[in-house]
PDB file of N, CA and C in Angstrom:
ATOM      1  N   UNK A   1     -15.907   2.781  10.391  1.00  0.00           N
ATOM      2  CA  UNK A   1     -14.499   2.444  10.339  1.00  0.00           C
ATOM      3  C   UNK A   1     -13.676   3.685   9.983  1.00  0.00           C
ATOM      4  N   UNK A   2     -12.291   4.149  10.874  1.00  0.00           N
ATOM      5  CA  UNK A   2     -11.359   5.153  10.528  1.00  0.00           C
ATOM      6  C   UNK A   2     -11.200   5.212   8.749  1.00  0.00           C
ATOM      7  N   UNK A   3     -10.935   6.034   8.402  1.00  0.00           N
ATOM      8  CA  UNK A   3     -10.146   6.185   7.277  1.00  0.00           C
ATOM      9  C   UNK A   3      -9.086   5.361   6.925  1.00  0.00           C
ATOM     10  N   UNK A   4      -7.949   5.232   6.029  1.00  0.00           N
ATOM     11  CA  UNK A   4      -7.055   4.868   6.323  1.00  0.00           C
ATOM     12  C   UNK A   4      -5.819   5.750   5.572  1.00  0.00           C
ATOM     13  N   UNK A   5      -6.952   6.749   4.958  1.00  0.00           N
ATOM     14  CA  UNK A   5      -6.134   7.217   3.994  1.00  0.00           C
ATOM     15  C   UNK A   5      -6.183   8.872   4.205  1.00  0.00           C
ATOM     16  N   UNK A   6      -5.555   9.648   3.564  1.00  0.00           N
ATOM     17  CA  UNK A   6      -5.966  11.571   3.622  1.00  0.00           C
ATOM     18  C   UNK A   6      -5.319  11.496   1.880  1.00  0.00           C
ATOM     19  N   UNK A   7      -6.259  12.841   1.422  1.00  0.00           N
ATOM     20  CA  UNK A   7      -5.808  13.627   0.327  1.00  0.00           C
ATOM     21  C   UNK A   7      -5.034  14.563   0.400  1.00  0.00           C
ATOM     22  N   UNK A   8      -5.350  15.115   1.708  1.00  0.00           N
ATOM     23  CA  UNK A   8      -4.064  16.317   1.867  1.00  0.00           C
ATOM     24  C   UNK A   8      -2.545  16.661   0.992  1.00  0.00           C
ATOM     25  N   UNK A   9      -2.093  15.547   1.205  1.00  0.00           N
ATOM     26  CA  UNK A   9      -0.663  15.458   0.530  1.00  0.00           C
ATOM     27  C   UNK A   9      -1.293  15.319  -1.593  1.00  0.00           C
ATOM     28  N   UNK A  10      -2.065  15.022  -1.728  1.00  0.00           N
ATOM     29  CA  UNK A  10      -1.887  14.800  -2.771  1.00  0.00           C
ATOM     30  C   UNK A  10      -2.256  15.691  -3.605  1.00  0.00           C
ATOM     31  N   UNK A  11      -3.525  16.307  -2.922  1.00  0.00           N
ATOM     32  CA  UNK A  11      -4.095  17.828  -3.046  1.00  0.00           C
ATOM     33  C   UNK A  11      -2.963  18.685  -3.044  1.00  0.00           C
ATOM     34  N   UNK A  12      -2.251  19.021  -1.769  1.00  0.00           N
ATOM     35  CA  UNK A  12      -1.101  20.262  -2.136  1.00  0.00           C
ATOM     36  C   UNK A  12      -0.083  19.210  -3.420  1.00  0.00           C
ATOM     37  N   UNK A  13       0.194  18.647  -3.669  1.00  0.00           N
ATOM     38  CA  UNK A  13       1.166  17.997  -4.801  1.00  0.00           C
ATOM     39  C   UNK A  13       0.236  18.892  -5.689  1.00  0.00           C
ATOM     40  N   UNK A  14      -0.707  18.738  -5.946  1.00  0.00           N
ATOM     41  CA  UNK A  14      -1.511  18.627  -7.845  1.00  0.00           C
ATOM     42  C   UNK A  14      -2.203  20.056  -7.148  1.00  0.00           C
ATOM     43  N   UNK A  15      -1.915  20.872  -6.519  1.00  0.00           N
ATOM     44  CA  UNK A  15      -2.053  22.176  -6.102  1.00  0.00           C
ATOM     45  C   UNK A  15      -3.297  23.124  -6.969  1.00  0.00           C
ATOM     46  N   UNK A  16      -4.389  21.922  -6.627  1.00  0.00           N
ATOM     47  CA  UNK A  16      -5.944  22.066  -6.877  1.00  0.00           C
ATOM     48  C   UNK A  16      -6.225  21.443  -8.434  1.00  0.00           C
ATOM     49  N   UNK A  17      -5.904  20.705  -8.422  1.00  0.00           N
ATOM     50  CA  UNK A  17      -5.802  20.327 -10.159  1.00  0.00           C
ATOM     51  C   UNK A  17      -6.693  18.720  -9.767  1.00  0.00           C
ATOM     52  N   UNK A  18      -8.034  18.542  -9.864  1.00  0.00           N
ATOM     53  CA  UNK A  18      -8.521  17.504  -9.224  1.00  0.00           C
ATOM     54  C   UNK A  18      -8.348  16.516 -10.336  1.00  0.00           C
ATOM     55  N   UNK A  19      -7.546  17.031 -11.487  1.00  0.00           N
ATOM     56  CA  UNK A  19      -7.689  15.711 -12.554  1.00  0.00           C
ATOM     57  C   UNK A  19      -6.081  14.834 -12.542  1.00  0.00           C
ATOM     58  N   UNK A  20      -5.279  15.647 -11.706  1.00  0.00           N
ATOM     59  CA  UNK A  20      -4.181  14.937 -11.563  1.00  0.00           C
ATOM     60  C   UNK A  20      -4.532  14.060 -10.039  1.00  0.00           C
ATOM     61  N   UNK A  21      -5.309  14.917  -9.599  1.00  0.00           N
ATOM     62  CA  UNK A  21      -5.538  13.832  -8.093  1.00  0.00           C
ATOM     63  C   UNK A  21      -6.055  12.674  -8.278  1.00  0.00           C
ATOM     64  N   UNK A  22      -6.768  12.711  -9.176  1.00  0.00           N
ATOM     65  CA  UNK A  22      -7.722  11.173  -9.713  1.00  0.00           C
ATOM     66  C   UNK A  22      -7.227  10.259 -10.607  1.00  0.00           C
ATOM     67  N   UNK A  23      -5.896  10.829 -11.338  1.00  0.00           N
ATOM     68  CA  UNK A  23      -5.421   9.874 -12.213  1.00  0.00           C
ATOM     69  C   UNK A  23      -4.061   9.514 -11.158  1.00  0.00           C
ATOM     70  N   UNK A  24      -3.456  10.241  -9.912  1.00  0.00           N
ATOM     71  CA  UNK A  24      -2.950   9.510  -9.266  1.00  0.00           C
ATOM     72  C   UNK A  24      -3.787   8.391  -8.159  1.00  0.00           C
ATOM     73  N   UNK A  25      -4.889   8.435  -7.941  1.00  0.00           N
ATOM     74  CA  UNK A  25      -5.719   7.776  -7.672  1.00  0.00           C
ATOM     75  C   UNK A  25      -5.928   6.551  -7.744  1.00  0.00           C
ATOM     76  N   UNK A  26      -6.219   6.454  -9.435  1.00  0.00           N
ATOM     77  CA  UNK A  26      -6.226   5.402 -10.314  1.00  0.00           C
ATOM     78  C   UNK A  26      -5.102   4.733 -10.389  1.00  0.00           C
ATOM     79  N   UNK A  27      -4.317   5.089 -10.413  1.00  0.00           N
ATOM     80  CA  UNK A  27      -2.611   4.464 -10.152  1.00  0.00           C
ATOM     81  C   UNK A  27      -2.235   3.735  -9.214  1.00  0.00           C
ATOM     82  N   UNK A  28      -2.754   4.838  -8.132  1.00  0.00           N
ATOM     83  CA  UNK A  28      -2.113   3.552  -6.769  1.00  0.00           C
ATOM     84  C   UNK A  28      -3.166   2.657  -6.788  1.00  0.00           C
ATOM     85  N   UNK A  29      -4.741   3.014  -7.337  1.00  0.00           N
ATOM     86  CA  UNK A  29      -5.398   1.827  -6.792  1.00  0.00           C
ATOM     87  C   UNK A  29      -4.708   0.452  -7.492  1.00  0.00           C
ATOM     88  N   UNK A  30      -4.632   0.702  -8.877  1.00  0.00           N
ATOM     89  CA  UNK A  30      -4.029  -0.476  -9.687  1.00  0.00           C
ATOM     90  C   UNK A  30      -2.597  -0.930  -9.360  1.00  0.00           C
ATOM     91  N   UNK A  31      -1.403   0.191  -8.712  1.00  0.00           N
ATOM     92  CA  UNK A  31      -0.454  -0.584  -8.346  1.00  0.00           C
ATOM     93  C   UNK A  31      -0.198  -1.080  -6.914  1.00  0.00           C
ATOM     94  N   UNK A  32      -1.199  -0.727  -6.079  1.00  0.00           N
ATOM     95  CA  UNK A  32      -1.196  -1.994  -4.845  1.00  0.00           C
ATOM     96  C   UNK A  32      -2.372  -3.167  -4.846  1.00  0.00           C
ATOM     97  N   UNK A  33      -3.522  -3.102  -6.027  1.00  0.00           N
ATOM     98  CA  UNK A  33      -3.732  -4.050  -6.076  1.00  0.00           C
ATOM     99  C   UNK A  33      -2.993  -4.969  -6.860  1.00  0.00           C
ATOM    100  N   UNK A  34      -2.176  -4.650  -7.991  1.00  0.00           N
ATOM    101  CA  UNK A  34      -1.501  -5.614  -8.676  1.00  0.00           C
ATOM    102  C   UNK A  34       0.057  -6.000  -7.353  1.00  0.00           C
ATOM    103  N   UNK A  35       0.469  -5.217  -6.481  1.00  0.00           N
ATOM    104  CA  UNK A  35       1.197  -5.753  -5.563  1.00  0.00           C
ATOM    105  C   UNK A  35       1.040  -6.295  -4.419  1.00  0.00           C
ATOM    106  N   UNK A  36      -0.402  -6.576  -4.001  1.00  0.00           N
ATOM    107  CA  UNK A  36      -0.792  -7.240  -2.876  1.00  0.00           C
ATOM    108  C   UNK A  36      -0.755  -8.767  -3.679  1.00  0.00           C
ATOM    109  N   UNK A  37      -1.413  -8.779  -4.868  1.00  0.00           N
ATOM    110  CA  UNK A  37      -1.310 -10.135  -5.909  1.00  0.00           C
ATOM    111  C   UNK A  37       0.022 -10.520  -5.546  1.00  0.00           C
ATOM    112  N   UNK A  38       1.024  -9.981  -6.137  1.00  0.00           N
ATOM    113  CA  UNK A  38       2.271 -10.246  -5.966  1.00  0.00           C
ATOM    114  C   UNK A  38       2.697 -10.895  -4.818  1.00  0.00           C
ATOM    115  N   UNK A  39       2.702 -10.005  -3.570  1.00  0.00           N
ATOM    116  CA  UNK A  39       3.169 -10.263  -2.403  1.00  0.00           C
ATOM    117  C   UNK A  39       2.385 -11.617  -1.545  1.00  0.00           C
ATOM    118  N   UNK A  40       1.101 -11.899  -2.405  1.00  0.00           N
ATOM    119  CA  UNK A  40       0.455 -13.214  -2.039  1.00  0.00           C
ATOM    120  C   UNK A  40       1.513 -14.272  -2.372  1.00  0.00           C
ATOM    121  N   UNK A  41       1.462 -14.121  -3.758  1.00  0.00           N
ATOM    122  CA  UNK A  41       2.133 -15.495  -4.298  1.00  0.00           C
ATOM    123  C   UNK A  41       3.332 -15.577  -3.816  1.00  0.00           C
ATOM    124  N   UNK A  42       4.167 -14.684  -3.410  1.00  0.00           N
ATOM    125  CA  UNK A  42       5.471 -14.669  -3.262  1.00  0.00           C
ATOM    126  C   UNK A  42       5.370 -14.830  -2.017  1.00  0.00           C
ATOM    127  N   UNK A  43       4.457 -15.099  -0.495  1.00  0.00           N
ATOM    128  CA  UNK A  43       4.493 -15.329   0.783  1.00  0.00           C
ATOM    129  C   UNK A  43       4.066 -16.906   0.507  1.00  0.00           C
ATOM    130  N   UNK A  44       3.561 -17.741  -0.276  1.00  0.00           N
ATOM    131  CA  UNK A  44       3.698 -18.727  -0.468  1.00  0.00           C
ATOM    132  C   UNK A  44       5.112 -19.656  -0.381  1.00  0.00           C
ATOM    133  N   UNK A  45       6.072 -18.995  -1.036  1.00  0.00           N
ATOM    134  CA  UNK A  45       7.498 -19.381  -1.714  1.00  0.00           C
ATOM    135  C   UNK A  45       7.540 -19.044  -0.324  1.00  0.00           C
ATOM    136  N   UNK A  46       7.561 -18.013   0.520  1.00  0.00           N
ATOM    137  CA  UNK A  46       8.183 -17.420   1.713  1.00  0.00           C
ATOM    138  C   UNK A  46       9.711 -16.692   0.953  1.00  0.00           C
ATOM    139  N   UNK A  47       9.459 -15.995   0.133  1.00  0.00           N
ATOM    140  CA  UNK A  47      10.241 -15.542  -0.991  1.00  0.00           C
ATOM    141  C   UNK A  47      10.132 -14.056  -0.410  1.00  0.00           C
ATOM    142  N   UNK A  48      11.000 -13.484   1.323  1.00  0.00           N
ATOM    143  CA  UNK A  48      11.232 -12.459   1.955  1.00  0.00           C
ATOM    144  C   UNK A  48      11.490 -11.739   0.902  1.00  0.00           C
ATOM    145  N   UNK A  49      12.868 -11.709   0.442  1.00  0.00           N
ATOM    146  CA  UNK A  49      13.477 -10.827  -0.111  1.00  0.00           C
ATOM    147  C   UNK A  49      12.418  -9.860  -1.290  1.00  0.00           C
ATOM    148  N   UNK A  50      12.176 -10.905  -1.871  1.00  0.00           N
ATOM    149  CA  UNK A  50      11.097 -10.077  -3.077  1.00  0.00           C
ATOM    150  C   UNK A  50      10.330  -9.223  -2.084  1.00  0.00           C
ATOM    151  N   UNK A  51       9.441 -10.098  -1.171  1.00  0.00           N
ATOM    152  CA  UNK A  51       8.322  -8.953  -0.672  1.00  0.00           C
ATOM    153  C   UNK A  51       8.463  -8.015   0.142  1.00  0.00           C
ATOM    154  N   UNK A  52       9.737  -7.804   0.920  1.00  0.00           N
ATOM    155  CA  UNK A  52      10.740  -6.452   1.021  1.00  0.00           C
ATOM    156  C   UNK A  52      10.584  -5.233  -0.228  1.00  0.00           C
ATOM    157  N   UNK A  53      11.556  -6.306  -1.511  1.00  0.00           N
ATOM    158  CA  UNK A  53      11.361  -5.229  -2.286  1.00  0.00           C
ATOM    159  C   UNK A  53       9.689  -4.560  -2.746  1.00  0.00           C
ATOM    160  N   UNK A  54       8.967  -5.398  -2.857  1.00  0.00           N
ATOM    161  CA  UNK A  54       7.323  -4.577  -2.839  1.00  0.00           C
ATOM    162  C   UNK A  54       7.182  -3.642  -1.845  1.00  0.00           C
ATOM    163  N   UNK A  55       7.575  -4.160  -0.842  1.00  0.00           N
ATOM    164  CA  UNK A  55       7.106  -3.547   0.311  1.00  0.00           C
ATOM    165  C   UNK A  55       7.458  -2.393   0.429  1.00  0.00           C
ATOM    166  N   UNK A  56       8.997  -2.113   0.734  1.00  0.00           N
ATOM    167  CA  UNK A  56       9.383  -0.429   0.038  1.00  0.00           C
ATOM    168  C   UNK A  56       8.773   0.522  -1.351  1.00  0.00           C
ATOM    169  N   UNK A  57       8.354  -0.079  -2.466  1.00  0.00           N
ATOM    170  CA  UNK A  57       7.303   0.448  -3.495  1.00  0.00           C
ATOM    171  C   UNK A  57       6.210   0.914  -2.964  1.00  0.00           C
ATOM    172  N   UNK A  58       5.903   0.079  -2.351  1.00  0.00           N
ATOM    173  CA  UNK A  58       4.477  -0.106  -1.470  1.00  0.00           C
ATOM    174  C   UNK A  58       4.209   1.396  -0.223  1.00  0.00           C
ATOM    175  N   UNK A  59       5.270   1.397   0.468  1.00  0.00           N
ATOM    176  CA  UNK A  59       5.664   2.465   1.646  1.00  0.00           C
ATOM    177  C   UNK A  59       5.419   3.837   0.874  1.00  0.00           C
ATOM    178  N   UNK A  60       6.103   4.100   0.006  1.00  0.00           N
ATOM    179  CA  UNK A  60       6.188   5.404  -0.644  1.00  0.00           C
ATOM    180  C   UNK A  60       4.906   5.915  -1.293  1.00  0.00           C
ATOM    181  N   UNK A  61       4.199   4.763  -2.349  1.00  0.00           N
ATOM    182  CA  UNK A  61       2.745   4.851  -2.125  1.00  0.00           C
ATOM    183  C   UNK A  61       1.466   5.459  -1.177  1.00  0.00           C
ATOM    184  N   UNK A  62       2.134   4.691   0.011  1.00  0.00           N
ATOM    185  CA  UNK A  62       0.887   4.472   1.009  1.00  0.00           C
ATOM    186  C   UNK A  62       1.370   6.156   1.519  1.00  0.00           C
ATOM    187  N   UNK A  63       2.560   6.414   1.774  1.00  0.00           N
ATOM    188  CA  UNK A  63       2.843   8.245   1.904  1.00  0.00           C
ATOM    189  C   UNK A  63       2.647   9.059   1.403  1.00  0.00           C
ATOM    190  N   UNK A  64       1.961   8.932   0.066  1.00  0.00           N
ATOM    191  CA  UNK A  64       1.411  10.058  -0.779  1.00  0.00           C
ATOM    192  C   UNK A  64      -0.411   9.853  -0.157  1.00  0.00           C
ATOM    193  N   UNK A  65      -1.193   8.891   0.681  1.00  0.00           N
ATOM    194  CA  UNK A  65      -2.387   9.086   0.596  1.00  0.00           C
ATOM    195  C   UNK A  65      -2.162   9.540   1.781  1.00  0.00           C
ATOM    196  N   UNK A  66      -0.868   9.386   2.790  1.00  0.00           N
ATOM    197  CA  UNK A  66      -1.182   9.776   4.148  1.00  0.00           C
ATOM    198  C   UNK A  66      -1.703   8.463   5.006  1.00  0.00           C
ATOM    199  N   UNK A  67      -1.017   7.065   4.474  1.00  0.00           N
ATOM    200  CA  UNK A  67      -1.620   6.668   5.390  1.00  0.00           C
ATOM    201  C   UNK A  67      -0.363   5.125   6.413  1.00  0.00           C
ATOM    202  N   UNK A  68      -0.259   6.186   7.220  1.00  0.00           N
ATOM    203  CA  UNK A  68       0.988   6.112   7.973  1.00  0.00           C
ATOM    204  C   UNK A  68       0.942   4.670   8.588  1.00  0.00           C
ATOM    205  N   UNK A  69      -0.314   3.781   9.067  1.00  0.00           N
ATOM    206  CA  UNK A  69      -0.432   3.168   9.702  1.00  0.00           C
ATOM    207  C   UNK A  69       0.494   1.862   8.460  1.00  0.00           C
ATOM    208  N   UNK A  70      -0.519   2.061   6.962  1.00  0.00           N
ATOM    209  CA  UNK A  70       0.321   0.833   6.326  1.00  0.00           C
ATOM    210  C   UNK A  70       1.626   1.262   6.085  1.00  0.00           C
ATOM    211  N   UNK A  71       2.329   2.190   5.777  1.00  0.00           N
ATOM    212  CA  UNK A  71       3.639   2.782   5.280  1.00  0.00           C
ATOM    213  C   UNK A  71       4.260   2.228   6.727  1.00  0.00           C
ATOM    214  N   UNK A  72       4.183   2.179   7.674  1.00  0.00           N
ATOM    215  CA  UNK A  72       4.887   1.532   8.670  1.00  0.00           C
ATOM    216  C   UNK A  72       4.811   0.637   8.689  1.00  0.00           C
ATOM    217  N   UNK A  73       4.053  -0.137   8.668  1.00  0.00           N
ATOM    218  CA  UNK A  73       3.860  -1.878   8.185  1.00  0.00           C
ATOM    219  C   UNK A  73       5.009  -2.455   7.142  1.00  0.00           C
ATOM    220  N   UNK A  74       5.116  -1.785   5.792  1.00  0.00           N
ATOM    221  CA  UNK A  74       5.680  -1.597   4.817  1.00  0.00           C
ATOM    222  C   UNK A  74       7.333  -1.552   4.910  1.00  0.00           C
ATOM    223  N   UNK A  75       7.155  -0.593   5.440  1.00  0.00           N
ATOM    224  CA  UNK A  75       8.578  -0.039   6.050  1.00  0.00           C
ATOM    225  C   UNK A  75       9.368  -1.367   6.876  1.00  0.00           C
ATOM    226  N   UNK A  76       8.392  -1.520   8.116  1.00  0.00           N
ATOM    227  CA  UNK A  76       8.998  -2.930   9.154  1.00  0.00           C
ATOM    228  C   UNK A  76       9.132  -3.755   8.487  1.00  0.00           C
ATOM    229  N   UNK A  77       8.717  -4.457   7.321  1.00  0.00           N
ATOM    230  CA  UNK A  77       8.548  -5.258   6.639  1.00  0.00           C
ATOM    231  C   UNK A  77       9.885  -5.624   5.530  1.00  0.00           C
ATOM    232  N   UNK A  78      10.386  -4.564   5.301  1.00  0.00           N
ATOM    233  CA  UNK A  78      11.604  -4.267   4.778  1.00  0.00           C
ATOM    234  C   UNK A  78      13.102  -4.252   5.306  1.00  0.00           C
ATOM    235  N   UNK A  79      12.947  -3.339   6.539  1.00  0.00           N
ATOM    236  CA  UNK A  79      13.989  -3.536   7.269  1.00  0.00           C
ATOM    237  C   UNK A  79      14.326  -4.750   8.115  1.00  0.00           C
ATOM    238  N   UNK A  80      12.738  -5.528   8.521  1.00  0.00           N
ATOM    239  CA  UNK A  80      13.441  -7.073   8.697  1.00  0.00           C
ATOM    240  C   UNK A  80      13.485  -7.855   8.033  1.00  0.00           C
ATOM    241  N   UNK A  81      13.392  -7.979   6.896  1.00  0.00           N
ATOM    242  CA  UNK A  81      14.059  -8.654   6.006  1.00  0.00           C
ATOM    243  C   UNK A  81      15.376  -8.068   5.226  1.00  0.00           C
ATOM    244  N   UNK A  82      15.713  -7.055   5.710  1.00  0.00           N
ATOM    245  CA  UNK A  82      16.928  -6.496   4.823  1.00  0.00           C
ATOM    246  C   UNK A  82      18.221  -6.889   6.025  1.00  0.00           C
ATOM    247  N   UNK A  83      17.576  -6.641   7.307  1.00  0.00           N
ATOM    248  CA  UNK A  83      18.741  -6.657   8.765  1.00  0.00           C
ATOM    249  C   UNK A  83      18.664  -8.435   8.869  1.00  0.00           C
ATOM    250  N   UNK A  84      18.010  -8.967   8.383  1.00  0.00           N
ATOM    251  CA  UNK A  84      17.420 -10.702   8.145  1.00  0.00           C
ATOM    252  C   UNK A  84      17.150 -10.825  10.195  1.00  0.00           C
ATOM    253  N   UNK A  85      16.414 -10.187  10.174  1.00  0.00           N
ATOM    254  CA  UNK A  85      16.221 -10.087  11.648  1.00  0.00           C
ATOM    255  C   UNK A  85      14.097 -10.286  12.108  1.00  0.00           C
ATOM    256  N   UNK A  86      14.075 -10.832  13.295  1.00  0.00           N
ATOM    257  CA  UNK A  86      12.664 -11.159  13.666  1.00  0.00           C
ATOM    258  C   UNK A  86      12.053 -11.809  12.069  1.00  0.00           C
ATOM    259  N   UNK A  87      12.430 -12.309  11.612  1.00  0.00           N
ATOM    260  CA  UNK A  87      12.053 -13.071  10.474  1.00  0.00           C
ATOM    261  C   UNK A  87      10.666 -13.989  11.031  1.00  0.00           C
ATOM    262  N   UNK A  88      10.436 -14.382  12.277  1.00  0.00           N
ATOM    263  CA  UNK A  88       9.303 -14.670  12.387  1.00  0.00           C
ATOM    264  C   UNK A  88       8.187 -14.456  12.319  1.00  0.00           C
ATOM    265  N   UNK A  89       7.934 -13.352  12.907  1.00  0.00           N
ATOM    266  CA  UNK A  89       6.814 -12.331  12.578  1.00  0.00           C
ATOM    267  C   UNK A  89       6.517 -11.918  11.076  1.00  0.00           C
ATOM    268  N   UNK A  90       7.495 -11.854  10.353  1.00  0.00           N
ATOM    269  CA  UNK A  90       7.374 -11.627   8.826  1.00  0.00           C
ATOM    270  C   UNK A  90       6.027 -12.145   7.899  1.00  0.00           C
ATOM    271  N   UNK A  91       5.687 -12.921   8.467  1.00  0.00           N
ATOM    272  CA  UNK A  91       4.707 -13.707   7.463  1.00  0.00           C
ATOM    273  C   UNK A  91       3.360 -12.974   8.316  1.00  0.00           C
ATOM    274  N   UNK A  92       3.317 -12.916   9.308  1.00  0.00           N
ATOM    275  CA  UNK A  92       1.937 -12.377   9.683  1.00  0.00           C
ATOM    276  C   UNK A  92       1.827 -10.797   9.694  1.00  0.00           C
ATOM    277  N   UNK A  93       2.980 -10.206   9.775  1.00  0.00           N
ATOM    278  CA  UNK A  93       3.815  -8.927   9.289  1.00  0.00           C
ATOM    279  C   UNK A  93       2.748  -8.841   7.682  1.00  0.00           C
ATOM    280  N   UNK A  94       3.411  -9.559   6.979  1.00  0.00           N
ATOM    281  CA  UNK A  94       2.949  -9.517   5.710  1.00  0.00           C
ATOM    282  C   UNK A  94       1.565  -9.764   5.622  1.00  0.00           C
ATOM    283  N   UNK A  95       0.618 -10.883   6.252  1.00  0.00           N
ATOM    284  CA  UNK A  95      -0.730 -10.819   6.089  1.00  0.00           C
ATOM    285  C   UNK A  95      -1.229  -9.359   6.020  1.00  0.00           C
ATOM    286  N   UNK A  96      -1.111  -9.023   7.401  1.00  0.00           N
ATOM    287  CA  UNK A  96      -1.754  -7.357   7.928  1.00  0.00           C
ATOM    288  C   UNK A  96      -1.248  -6.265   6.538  1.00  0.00           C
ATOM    289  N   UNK A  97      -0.057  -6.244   6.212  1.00  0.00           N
ATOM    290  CA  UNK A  97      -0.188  -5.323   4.689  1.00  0.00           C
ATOM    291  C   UNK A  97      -0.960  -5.666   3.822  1.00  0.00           C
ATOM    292  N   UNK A  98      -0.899  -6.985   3.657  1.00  0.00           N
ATOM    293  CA  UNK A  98      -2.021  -7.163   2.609  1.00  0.00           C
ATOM    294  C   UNK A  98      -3.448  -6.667   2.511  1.00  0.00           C
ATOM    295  N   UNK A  99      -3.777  -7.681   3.783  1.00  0.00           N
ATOM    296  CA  UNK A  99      -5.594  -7.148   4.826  1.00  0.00           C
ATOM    297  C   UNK A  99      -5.877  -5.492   4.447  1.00  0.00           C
ATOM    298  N   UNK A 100      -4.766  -5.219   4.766  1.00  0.00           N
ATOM    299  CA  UNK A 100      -4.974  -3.643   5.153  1.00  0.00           C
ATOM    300  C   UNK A 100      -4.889  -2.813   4.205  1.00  0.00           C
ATOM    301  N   UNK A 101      -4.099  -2.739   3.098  1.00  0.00           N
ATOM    302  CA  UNK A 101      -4.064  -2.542   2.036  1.00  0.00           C
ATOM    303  C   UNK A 101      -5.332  -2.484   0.686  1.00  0.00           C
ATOM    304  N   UNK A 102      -6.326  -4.031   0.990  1.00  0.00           N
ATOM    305  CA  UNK A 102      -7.101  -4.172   0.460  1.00  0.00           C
ATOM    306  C   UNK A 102      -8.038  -3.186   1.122  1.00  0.00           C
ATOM    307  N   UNK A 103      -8.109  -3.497   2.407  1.00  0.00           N
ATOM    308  CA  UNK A 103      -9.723  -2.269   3.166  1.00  0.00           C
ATOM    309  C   UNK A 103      -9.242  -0.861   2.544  1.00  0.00           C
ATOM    310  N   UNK A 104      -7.713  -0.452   2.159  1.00  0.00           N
ATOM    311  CA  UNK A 104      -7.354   1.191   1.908  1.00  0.00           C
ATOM    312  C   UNK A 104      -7.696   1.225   0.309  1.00  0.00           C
ATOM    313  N   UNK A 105      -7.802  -0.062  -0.710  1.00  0.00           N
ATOM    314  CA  UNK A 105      -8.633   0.060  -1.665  1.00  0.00           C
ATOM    315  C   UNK A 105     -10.075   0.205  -1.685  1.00  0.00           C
ATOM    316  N   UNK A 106     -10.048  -0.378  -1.104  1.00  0.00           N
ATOM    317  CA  UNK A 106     -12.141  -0.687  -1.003  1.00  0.00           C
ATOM    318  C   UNK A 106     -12.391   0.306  -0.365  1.00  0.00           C
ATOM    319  N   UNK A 107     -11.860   1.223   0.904  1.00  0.00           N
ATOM    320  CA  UNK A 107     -12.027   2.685   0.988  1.00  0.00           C
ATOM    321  C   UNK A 107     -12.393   3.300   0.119  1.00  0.00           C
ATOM    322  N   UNK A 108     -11.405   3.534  -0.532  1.00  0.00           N
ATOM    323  CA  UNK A 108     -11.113   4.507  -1.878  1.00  0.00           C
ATOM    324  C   UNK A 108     -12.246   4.072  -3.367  1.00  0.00           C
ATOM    325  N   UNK A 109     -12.179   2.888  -3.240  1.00  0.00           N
ATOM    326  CA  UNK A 109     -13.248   2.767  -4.232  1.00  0.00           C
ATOM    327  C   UNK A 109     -14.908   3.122  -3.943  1.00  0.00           C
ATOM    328  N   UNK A 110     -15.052   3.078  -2.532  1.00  0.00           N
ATOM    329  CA  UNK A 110     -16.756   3.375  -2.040  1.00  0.00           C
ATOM    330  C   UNK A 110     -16.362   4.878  -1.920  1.00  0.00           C
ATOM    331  N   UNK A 111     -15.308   5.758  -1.837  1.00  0.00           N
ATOM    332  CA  UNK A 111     -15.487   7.300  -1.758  1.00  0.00           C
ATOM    333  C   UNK A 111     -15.606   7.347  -2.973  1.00  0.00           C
ATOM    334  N   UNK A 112     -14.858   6.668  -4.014  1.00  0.00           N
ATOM    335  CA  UNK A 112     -14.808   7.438  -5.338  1.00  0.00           C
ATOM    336  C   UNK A 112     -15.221   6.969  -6.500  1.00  0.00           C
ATOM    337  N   UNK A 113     -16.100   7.099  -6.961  1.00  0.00           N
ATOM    338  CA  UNK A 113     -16.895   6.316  -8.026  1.00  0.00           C
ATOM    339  C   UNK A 113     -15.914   6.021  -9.187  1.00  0.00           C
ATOM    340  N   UNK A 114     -15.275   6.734  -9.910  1.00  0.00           N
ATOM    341  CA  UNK A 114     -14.464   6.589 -10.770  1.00  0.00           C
ATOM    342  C   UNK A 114     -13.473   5.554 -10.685  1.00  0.00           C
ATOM    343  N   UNK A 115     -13.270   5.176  -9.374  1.00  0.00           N
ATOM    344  CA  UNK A 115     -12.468   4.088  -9.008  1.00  0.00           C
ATOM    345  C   UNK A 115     -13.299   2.816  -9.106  1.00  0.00           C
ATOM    346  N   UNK A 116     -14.120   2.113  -9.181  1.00  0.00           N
ATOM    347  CA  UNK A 116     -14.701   1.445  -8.974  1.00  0.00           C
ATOM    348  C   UNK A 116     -14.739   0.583 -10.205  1.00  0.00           C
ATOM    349  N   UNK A 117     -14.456   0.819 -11.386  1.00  0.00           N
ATOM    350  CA  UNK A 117     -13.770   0.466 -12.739  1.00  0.00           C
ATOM    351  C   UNK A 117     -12.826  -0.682 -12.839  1.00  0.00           C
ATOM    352  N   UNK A 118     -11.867   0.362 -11.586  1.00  0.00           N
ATOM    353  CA  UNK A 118     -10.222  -0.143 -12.066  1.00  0.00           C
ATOM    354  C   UNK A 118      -9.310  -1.557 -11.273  1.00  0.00           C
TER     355      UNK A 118
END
């Protein structure tokens, strides 16, 4: 299976410092798994607006690992619910961030042992 993710960007950020790369690491793993939680319960309600706002949190995230495929997901996800436009698609819109999100954890946790904790 592709990647879903790159270090590149995070590597030049922490400009060889592998202990800031791993404690940003640890971060996103814990704040998109605690926001995929979120964005579950709140696609229940069908409670758009909130999972917009995740979803932009979410985007900026997924651009520090490089991984463009969910940050666009993220992104669409936002702007149709902000333009209140194709609102249909929204909910299966939202599955695929989730889905996808989880495989870009479970990535990250089988590359990186230290993750596997958190």
């Amino acid at each position: 299976m592709q990647k879903l993710y790159s270090l590149k960007k995070l590597d030049e950020i922490g400009q060889g410092d592998q202990e800031f790369v791993k404690g940003m690491l640890v971060t996103f793993v814990e704040n998109v798994t605690a926001s995929i939680g979120q964005i579950k319960s709140l696609r229940m309600n069908e409670n758009w607006v909130n999972i917009a706002e995740i979803a932009h949190k979410l985007a900026s995230n997924f651009a520090y690992l490089d991984s463009k495929i969910l940050q666009e997901i993220a992104d669409n996800i936002e702007k149709s619910v902000l333009n209140e436009k194709d609102l249909t698609g929204i909910a299966d819109k939202t599955d695929k961030l989730c889905n996808d999100a989880i495989l870009l954890v479970e990535q990250l946790k089988n590359d990186f042992e230290f993750l596997r904790t958190v």
